[in-house]
C-alpha atoms as a PDB file:
ATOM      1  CA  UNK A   1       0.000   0.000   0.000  1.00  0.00           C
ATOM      2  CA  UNK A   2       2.732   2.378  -1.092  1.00  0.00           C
ATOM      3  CA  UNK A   3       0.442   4.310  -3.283  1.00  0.00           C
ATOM      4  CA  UNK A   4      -1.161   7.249  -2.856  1.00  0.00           C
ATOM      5  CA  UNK A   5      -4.710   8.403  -3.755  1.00  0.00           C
ATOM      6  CA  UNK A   6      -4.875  12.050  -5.795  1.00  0.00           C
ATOM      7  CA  UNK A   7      -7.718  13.038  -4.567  1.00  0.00           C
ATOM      8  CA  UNK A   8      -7.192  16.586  -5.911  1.00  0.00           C
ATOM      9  CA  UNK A   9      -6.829  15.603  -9.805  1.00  0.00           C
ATOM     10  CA  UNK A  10     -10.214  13.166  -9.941  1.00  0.00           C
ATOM     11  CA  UNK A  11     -12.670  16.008 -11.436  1.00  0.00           C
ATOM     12  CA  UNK A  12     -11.432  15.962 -14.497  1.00  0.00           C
ATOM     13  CA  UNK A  13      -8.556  16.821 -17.224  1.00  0.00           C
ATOM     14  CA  UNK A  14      -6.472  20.172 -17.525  1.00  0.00           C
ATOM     15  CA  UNK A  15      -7.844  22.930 -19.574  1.00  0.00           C
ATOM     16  CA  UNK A  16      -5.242  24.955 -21.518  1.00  0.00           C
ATOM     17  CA  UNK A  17      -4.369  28.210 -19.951  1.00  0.00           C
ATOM     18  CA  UNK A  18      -6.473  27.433 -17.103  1.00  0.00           C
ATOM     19  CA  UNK A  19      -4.441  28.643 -13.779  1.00  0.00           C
ATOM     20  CA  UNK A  20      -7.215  28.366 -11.191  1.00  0.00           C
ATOM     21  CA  UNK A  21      -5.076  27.006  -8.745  1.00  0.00           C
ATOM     22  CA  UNK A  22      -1.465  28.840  -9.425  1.00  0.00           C
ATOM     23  CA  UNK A  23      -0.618  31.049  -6.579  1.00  0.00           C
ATOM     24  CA  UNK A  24       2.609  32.138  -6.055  1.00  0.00           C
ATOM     25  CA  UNK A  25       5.027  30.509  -4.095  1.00  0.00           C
ATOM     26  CA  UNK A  26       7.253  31.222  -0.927  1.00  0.00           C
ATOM     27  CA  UNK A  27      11.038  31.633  -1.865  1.00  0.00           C
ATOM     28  CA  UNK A  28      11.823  29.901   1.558  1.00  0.00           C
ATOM     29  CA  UNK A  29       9.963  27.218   1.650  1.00  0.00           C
ATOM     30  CA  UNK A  30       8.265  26.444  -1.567  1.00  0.00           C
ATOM     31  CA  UNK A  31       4.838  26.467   0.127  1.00  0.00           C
ATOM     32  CA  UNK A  32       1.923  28.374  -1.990  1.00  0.00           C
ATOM     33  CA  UNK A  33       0.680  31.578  -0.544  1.00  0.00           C
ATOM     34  CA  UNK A  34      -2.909  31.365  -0.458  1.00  0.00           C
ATOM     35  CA  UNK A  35      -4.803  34.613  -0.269  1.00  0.00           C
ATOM     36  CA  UNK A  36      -6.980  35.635   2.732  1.00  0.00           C
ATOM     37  CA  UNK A  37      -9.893  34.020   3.868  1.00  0.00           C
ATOM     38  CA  UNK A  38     -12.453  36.748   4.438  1.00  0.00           C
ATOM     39  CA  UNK A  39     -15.819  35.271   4.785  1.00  0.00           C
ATOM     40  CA  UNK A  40     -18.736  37.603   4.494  1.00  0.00           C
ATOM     41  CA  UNK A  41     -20.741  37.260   8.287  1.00  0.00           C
ATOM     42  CA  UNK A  42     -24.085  35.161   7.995  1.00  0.00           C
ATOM     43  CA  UNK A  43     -25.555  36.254  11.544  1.00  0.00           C
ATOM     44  CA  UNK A  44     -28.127  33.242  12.493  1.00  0.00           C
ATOM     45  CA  UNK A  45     -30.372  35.417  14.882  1.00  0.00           C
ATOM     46  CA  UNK A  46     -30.628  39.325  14.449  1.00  0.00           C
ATOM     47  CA  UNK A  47     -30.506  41.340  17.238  1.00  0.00           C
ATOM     48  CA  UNK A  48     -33.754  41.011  18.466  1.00  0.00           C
ATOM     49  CA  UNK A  49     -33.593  37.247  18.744  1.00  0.00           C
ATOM     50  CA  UNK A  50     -30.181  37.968  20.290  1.00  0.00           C
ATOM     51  CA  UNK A  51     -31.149  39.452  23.376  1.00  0.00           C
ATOM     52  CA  UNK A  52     -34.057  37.327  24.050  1.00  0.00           C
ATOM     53  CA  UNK A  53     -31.789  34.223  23.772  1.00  0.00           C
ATOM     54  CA  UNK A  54     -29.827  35.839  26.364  1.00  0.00           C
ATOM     55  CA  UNK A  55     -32.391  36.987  28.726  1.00  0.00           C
ATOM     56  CA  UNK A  56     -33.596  33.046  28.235  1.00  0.00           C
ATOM     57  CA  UNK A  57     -30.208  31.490  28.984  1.00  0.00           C
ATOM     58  CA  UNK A  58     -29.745  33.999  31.857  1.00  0.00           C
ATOM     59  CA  UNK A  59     -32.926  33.259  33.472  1.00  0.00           C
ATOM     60  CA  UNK A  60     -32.052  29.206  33.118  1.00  0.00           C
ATOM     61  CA  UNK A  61     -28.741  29.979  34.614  1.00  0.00           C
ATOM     62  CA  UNK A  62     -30.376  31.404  37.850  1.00  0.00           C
ATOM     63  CA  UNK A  63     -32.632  29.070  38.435  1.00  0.00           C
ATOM     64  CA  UNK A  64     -30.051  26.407  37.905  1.00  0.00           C
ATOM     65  CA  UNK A  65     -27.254  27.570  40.209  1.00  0.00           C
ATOM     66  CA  UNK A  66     -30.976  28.682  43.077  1.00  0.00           C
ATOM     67  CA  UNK A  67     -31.505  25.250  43.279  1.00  0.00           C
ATOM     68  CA  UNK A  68     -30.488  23.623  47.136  1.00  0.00           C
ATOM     69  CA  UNK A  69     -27.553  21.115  47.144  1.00  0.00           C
ATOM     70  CA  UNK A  70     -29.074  18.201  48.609  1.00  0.00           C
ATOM     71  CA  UNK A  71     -27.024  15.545  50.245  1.00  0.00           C
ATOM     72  CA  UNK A  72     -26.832  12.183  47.524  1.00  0.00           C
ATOM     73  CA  UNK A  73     -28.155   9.739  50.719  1.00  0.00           C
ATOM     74  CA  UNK A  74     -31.471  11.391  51.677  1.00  0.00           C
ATOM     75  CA  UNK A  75     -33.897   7.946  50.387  1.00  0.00           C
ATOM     76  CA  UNK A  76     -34.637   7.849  53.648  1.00  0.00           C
ATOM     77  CA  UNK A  77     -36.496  11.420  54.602  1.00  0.00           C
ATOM     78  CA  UNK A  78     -37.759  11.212  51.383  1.00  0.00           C
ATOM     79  CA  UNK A  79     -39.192   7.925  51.452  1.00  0.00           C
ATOM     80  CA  UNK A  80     -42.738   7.285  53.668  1.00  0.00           C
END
């Protein structure tokens, strides 16, 4: 099993002159230089959604850390 799987060639042949995927090349190290990833935002909730979800999660917070810490071995007082 000494052979490798090019996984980046499998869609297809070359097309003359095509340089799709020629970027330019570190003197260093050989590695490409890929440009900069800037993704456009794609908020989920706007901002009225926001701040309910956070009232919501606040509120279930509270309530979570109000409850009493009960000792693990109470069967018996709770059992008739």
């Amino acid at each position: 099993m000494t052979e490798k799987i090019d996984t980046q060639g499998m869609s297809g042949g070359t097309v003359k002159g095509c340089t799709d995927n020629v970027f330019p090349r570190d003197p260093e190290t050989g590695e490409p230089i890929y440009p900069p990833f800037n993704p456009s935002p794609l908020p989920i909730f706007d901002d009225k959604e926001r701040a309910e979800l956070k009232e919501i999660m606040l509120e279930a917070l509270k309530e979570y850390h109000e409850k009493p810490n009960y000792s693990p071995y109470r069967l018996d007082e709770l059992q008739e």
